[in-house]
Protein backbone atom coordinates (compact mmCIF):
# COMPACT_ATOMS: atom_id res chain seq x y z
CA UNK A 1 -140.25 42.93 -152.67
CA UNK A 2 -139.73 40.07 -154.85
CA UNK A 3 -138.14 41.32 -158.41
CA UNK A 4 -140.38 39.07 -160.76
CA UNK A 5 -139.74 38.74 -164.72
CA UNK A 6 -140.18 37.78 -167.37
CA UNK A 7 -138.22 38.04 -170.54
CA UNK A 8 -140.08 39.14 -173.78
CA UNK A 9 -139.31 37.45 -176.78
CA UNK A 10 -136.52 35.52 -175.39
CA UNK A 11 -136.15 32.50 -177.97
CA UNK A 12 -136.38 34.76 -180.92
CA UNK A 13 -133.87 37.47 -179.29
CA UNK A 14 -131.58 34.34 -178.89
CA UNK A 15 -131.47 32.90 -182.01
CA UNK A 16 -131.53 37.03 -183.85
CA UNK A 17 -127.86 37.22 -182.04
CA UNK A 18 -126.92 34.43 -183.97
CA UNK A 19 -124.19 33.99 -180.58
CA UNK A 20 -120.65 33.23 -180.82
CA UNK A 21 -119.26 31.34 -177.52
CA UNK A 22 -116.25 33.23 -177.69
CA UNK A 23 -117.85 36.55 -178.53
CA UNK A 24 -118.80 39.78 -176.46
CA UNK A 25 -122.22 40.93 -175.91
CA UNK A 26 -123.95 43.78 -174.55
CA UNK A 27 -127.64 43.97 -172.19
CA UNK A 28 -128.26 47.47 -172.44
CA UNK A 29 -130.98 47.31 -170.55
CA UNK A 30 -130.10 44.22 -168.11
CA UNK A 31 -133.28 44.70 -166.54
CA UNK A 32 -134.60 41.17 -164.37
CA UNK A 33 -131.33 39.32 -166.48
CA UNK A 34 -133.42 37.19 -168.45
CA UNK A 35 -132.07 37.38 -171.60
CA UNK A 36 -128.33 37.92 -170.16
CA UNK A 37 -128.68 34.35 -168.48
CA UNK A 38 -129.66 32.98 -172.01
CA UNK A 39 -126.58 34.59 -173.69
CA UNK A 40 -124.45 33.74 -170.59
CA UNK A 41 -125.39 30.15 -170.60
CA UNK A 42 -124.02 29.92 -174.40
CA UNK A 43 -120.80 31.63 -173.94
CA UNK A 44 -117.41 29.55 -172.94
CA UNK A 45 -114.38 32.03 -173.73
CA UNK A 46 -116.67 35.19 -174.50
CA UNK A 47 -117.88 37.89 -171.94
CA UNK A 48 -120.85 39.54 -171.39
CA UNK A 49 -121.43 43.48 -170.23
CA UNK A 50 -124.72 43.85 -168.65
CA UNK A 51 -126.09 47.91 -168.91
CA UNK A 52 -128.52 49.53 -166.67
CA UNK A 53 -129.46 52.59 -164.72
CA UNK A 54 -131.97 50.88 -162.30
CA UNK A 55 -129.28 50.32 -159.54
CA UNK A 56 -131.95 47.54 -158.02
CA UNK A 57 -132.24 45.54 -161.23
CA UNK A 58 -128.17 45.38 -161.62
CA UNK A 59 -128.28 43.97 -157.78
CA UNK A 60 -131.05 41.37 -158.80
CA UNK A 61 -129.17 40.82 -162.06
CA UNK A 62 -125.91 40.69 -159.93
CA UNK A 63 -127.58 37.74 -157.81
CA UNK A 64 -129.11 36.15 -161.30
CA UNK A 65 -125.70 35.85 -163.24
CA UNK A 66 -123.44 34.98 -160.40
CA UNK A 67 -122.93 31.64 -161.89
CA UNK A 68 -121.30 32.65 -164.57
CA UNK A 69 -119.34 35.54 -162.74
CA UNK A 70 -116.43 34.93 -164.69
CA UNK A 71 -117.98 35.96 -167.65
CA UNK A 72 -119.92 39.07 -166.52
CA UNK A 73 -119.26 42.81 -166.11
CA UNK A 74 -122.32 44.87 -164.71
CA UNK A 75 -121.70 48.68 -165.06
CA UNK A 76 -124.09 51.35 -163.50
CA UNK A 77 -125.22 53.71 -166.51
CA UNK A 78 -127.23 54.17 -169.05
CA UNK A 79 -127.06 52.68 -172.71
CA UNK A 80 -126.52 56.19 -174.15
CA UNK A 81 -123.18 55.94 -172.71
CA UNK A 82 -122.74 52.52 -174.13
CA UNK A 83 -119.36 53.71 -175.75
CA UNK A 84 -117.71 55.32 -172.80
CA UNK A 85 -118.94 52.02 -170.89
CA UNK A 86 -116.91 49.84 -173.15
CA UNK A 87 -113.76 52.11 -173.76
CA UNK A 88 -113.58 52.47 -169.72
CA UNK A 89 -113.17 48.46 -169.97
CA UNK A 90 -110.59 47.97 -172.57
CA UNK A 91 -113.60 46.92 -175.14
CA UNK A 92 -113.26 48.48 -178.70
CA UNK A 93 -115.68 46.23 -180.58
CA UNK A 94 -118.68 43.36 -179.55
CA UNK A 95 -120.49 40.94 -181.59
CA UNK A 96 -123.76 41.80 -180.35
CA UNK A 97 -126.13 44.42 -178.51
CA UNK A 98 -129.40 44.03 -177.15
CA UNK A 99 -131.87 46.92 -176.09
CA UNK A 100 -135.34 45.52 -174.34
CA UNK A 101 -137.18 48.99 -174.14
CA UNK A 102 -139.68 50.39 -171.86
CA UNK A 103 -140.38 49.84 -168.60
CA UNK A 104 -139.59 46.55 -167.26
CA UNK A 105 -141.75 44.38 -164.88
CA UNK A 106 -140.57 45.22 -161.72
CA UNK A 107 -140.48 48.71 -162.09
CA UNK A 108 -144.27 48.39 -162.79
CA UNK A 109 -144.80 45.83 -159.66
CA UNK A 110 -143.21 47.81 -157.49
CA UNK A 111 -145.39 50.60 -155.47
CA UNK A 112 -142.95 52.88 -154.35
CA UNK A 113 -141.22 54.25 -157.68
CA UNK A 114 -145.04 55.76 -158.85
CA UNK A 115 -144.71 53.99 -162.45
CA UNK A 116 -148.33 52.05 -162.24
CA UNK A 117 -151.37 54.04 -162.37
CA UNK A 118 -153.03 51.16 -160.70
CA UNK A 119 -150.81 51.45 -157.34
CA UNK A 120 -150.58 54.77 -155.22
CA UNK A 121 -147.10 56.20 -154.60
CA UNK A 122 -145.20 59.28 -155.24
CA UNK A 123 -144.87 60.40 -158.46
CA UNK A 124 -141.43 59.51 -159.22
CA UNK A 125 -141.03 57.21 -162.39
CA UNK A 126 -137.64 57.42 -162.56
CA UNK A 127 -135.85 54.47 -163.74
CA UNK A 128 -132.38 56.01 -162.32
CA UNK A 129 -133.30 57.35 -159.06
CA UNK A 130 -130.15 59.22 -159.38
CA UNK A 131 -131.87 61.12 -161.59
CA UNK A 132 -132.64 65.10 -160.48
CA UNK A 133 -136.18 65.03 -162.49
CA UNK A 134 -139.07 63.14 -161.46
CA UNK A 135 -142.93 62.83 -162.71
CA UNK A 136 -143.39 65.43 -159.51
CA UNK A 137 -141.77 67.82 -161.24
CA UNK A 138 -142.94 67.38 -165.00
CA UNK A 139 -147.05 67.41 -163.21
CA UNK A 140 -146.10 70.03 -161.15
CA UNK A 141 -143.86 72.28 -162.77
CA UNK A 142 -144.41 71.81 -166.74
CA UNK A 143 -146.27 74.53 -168.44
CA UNK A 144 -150.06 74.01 -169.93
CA UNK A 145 -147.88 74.27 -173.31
CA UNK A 146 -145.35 71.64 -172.44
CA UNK A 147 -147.67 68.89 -170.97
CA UNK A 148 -150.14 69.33 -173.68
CA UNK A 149 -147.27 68.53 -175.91
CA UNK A 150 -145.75 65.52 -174.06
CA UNK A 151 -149.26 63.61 -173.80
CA UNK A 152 -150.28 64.17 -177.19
CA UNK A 153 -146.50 63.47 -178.45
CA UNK A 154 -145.53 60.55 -176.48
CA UNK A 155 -149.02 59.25 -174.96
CA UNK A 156 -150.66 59.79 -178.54
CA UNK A 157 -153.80 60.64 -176.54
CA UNK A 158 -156.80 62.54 -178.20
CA UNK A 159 -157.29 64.01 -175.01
CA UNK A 160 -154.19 66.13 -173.89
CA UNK A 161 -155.07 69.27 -174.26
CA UNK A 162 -158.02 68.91 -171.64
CA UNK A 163 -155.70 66.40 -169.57
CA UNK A 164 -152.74 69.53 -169.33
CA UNK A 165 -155.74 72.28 -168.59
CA UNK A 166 -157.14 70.13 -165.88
CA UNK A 167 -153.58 69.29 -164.07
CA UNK A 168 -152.80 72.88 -164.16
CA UNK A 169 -155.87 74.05 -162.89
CA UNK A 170 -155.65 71.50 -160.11
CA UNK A 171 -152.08 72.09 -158.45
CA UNK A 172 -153.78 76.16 -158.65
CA UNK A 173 -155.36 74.01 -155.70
CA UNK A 174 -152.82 71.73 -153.91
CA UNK A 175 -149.72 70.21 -155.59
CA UNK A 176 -149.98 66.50 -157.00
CA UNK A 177 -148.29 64.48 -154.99
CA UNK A 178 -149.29 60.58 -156.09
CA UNK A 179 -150.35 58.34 -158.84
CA UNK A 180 -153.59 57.97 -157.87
CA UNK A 181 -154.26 61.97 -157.10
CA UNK A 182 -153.09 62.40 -160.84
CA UNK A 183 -155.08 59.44 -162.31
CA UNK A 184 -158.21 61.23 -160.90
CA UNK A 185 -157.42 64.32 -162.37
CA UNK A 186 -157.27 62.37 -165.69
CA UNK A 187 -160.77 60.79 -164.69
CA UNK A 188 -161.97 64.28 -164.74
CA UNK A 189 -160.49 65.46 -167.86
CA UNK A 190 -162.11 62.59 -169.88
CA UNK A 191 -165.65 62.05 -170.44
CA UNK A 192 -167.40 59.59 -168.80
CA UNK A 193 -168.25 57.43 -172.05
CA UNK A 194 -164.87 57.29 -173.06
CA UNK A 195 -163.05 56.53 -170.03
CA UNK A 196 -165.58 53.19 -170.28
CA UNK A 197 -163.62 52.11 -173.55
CA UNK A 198 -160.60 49.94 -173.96
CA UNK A 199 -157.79 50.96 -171.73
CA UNK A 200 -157.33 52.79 -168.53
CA UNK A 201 -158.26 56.26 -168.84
CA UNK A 202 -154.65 57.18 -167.56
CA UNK A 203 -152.38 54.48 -169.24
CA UNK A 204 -151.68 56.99 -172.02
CA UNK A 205 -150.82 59.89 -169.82
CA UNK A 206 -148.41 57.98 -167.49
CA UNK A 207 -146.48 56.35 -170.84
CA UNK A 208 -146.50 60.14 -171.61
CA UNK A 209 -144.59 61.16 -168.29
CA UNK A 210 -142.67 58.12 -167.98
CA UNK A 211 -141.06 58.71 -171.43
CA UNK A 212 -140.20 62.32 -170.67
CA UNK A 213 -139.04 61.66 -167.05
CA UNK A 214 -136.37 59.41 -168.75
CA UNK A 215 -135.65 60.85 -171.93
CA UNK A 216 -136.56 57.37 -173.60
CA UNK A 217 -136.93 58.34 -177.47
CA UNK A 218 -133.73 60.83 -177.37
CA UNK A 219 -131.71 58.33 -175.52
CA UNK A 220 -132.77 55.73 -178.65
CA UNK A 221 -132.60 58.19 -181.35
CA UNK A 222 -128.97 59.21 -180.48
CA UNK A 223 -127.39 55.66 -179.73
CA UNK A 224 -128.85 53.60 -182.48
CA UNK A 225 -125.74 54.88 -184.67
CA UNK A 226 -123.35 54.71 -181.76
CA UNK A 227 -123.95 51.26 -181.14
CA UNK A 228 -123.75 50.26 -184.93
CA UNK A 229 -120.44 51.19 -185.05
CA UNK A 230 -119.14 49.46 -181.97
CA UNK A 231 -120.08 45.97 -184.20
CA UNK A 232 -117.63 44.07 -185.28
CA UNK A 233 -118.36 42.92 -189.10
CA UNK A 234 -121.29 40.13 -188.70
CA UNK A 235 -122.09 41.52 -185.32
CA UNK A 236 -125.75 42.04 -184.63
CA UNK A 237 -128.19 44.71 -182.66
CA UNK A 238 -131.24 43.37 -181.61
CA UNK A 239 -133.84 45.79 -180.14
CA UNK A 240 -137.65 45.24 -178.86
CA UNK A 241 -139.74 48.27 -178.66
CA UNK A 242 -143.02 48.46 -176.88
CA UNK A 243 -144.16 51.61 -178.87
CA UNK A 244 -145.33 52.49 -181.79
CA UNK A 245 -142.38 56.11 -181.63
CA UNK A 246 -140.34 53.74 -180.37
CA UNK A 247 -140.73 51.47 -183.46
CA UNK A 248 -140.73 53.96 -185.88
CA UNK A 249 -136.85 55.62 -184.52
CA UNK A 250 -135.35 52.26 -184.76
CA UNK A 251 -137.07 51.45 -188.09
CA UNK A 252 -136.15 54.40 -189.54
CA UNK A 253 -132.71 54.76 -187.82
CA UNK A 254 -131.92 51.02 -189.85
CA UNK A 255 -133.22 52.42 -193.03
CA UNK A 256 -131.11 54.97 -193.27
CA UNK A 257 -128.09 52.79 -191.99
CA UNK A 258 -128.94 50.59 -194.91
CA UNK A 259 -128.82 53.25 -197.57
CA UNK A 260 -125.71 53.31 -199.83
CA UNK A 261 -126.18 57.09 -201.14
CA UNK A 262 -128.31 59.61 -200.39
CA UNK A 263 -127.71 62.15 -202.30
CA UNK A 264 -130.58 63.73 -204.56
CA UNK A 265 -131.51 61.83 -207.45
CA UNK A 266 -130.70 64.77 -210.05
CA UNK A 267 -127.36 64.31 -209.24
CA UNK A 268 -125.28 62.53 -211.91
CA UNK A 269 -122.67 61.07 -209.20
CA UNK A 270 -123.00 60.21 -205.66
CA UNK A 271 -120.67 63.12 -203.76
CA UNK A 272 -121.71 61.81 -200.13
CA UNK A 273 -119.58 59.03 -200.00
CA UNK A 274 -122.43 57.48 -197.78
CA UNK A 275 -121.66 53.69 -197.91
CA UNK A 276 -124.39 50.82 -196.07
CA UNK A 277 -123.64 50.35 -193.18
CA UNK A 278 -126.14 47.21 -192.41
CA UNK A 279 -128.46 44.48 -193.56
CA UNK A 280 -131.89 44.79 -192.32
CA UNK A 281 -132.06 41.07 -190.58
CA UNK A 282 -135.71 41.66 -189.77
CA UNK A 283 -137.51 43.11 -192.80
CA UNK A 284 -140.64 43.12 -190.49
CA UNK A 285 -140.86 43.29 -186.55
CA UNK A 286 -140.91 39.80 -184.96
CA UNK A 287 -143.97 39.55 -182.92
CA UNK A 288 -144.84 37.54 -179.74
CA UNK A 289 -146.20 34.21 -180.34
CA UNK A 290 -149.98 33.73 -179.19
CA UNK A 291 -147.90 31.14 -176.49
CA UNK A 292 -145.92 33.82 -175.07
CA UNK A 293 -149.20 36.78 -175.44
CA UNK A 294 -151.25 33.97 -172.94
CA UNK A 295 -148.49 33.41 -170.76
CA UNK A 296 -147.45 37.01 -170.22
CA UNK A 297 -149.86 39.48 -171.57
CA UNK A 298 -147.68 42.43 -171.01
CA UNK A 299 -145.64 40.82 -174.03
CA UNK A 300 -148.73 42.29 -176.28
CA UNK A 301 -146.62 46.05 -177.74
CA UNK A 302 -143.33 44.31 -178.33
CA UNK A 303 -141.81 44.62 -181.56
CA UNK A 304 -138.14 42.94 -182.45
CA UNK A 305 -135.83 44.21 -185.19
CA UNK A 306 -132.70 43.07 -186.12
CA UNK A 307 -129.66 44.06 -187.84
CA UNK A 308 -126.38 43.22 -188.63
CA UNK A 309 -123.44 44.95 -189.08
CA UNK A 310 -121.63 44.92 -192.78
């Protein structure tokens, strides 16, 4: 199929990197290339590693950059292994990272990897399709417990304890095999009068999944620091979230990088030694400009924070 996207935020992500032409950069979440062209196009001595675990965006990506091969390295991974990535190439330190979250536009355009509610496929949503777990197995093999938990946790929806009861009393049945057999179980789980409010009746549930499926908030929580310390001084990490637990990890994660002590306030010297680490570039999130929310309404969640590296 034809990979179409479109980069969120791309003007503001730009000028947050504040780029150096003869610095390195990391995408690590290369995704359609969007915002790796942008940062490519700007560079004359500096380099450019591109991240990503979606083997068919790095081909696209591959195809996108190839004018400025020379100034490219696309690795196979995922960002959580952003420092093993960079010590494999003889990288110690970059002068800026960039992490576009969520799932990207293709993924959700095309049918066959089961990430659009609106679309039937297999229930896969697996963003590496390396990967051993798939939403098959999290429908059909999570307990009442453990689904309950991931669709109120990550879906935030009012309704997950009825949505885990009725999946698990359906594959009693048959096993759910597609998107839309499980969006219909979802139908049935929610009443009638508020399915006909706002937003798909499933949207919440399949965010749920997804997020699970590819350990999304972990993955963020534990590499926020990682990458922070792979700055050089001045160096900047720019990050757009498309969820509200997304938002909060990386908000949080920067306020506590921006502390100088933390020990308890009783205390009549500081014994941690804790020293800031950052400046906050971004006080609040950069939003999408009513432009860019008409011209590409999936733009609509995204949230941009910056920092920079003391």
């Amino acid at each position: 199929m034809e990979f179409h996207h479109i980069s969120v935020l791309l003007n503001e992500v730009i000028e947050g990197l504040n780029i150096n032409e003869d610095g390195i950069y990391v995408d690590g979440t290369l995704g359609g290339a969007g915002h790796s062209l942008e940062i490519v196009s700007r560079l004359k001595s500096g380099k450019l590693v591109g991240i990503d675990q979606d083997i068919n965006a790095l081909n696209k990506a591959s195809d996108v950059l190839s004018p400025f091969k020379d100034r490219i390295q696309l690795v196979h991974s995922n960002y959580e292994n952003i420092d093993k990535v960079l010590k494999e190439i003889g990288i110690t330190k970059v002068d800026g990272i960039l992490l576009d979250l969520g799932v990207s536009s293709h993924q959700l355009d095309e049918e066959s990897r089961g990430f659009s509610h609106n679309k039937d496929a297999p229930l896969d949503m697996r963003m590496d399709i390396t990967s051993s777990l798939s939403a098959w197995d999290v429908v059909n093999k999570y307990s009442k417990e453990d689904l309950e938990r991931i669709i109120w946790d990550y879906g935030e929806d009012r309704w997950a304890k009825r949505i885990a009861e009725f999946i698990v009393n359906e594959r009693k049945v048959k096993s759910i095999d597609t998107t839309l057999e499980l969006v219909t179980v979802i139908k049935k789980a929610i009443p009638k009068a508020v399915r006909m409010e706002g937003h798909h009746p499933a949207k919440k549930t399949f965010q749920a999944i997804r997020i699970e499926v590819n350990r999304e908030l972990e993955v963020l929580k534990n590499s926020i620091k990682i990458m922070v310390d792979l700055l050089k001084p001045k160096g900047r990490l720019a990050i757009i979230t498309f969820h509200s637990l997304e938002d909060r990890i990386v908000k949080e994660a920067f306020k506590e990088l921006y502390k100088d002590c933390i020990c308890p306030p009783e205390y009549p010297q500081c014994i941690c030694n804790k020293k800031r680490e950052i400046e906050i570039v971004t006080r609040k999130p950069i939003l999408p400009s009513s432009k860019e929310l008409e011209d590409n309404p999936r733009s609509r969640s995204a949230k941009l924070r910056i920092a920079e590296k003391l």
